[in-house]
C-alpha atoms as a PDB file:
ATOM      1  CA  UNK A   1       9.252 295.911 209.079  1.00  0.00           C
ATOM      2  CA  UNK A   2      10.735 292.625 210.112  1.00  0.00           C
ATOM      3  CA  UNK A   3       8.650 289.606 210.280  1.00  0.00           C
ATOM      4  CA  UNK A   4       8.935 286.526 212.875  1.00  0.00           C
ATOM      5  CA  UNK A   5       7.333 283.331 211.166  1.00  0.00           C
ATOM      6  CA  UNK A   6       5.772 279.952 212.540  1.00  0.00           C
ATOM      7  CA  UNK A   7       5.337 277.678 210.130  1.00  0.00           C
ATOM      8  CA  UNK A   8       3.782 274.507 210.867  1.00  0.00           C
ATOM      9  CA  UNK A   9       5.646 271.282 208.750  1.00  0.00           C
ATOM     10  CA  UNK A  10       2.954 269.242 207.928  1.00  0.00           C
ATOM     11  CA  UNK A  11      -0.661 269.859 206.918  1.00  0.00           C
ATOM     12  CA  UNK A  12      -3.174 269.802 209.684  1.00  0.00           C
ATOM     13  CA  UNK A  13      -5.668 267.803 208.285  1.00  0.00           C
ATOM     14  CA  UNK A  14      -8.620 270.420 209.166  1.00  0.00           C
ATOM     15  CA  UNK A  15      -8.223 269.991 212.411  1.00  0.00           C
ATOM     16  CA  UNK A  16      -8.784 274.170 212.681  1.00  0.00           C
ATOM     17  CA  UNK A  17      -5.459 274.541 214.163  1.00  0.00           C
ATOM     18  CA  UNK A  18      -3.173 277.431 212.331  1.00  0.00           C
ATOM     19  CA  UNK A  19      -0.751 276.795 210.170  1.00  0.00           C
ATOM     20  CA  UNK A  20       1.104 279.281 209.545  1.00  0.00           C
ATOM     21  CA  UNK A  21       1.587 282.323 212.135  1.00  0.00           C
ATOM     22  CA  UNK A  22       3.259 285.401 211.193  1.00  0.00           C
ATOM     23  CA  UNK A  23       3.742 288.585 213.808  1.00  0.00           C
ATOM     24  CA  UNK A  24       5.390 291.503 212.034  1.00  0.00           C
ATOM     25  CA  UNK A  25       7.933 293.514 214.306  1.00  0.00           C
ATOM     26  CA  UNK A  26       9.270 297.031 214.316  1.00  0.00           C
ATOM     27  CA  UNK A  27      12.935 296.892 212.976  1.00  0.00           C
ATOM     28  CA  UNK A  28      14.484 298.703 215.830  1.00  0.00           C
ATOM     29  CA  UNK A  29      12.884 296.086 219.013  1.00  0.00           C
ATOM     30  CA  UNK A  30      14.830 296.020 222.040  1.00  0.00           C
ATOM     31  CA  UNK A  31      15.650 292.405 223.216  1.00  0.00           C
ATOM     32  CA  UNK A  32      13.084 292.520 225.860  1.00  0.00           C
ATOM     33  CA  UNK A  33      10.365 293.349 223.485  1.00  0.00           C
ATOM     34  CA  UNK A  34      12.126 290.321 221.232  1.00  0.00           C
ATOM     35  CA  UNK A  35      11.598 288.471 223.894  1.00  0.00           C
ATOM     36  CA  UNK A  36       7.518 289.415 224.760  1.00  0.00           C
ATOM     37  CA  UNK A  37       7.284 288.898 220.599  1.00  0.00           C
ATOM     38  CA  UNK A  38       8.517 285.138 221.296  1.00  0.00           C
ATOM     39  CA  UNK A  39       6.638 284.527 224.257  1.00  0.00           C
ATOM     40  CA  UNK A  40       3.546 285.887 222.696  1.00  0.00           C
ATOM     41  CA  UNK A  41       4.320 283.456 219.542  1.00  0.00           C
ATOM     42  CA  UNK A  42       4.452 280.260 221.774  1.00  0.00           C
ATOM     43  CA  UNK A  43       1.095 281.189 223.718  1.00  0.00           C
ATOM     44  CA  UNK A  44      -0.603 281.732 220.207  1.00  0.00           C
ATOM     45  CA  UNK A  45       1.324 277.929 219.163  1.00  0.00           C
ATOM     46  CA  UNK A  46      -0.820 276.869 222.586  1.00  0.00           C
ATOM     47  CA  UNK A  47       2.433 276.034 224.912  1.00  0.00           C
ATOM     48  CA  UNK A  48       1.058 276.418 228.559  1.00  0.00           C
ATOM     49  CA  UNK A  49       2.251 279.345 230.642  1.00  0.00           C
ATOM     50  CA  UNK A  50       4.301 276.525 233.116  1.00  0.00           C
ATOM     51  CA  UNK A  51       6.780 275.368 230.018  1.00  0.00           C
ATOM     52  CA  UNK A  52       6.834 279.186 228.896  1.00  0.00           C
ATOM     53  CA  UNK A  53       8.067 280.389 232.197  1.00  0.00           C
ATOM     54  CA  UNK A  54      10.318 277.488 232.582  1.00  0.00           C
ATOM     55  CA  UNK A  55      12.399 278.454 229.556  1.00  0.00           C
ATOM     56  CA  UNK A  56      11.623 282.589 229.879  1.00  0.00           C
ATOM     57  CA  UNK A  57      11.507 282.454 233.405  1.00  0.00           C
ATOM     58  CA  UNK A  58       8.695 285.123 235.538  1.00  0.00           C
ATOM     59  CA  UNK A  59       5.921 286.414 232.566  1.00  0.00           C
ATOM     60  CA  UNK A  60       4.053 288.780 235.384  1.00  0.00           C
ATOM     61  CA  UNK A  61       6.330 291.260 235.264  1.00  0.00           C
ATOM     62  CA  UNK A  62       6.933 290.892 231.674  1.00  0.00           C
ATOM     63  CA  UNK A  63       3.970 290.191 229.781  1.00  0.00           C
ATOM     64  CA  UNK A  64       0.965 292.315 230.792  1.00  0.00           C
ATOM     65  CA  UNK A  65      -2.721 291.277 229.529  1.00  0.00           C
ATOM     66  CA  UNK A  66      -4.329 293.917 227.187  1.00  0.00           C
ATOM     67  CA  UNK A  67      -8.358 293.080 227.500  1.00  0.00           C
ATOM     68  CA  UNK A  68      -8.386 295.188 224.052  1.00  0.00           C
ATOM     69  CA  UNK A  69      -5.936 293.122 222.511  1.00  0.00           C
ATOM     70  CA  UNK A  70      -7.227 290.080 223.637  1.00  0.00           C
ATOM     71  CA  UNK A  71     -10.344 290.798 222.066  1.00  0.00           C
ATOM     72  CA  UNK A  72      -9.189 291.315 218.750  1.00  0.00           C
ATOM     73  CA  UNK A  73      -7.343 288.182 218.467  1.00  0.00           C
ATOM     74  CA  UNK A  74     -10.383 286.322 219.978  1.00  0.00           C
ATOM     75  CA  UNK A  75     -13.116 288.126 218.384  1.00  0.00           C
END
């Protein structure tokens, strides 16, 4: 299992925000699902969808929205 880390430099002071994110990958990931890992990364660092896209261009056709997997991260 390979492991993409997010680790945030300097304490957050409380402030609730994460600091540290960690999404564990399967060791044989094609590039596009590389690529869904790292736009799913900067959503969960709270970049907006407009300065995703503009660096990984169109996200409809790549990134689908899974209700049930929207509801475990959120709770």
């Amino acid at each position: 299992m390979d492991k993409l880390i997010y680790e945030r430099g300097c304490p957050t002071n409380g402030s609730g925000e994460p600091s540290k994110i960690v999404l564990e990958l399967s060791e044989n990931l094609t590039l596009d699902e590389f690529r869904i890992s790292c736009i799913r990364l900067a959503k969960a660092l709270g970049y907006t969808d407009d300065s995703i896209q503009k660096l990984f261009g169109k996200l409809d056709s790549i990134v689908k929205r899974d209700s049930k997997q929207l509801e475990l991260l959120l709770g």
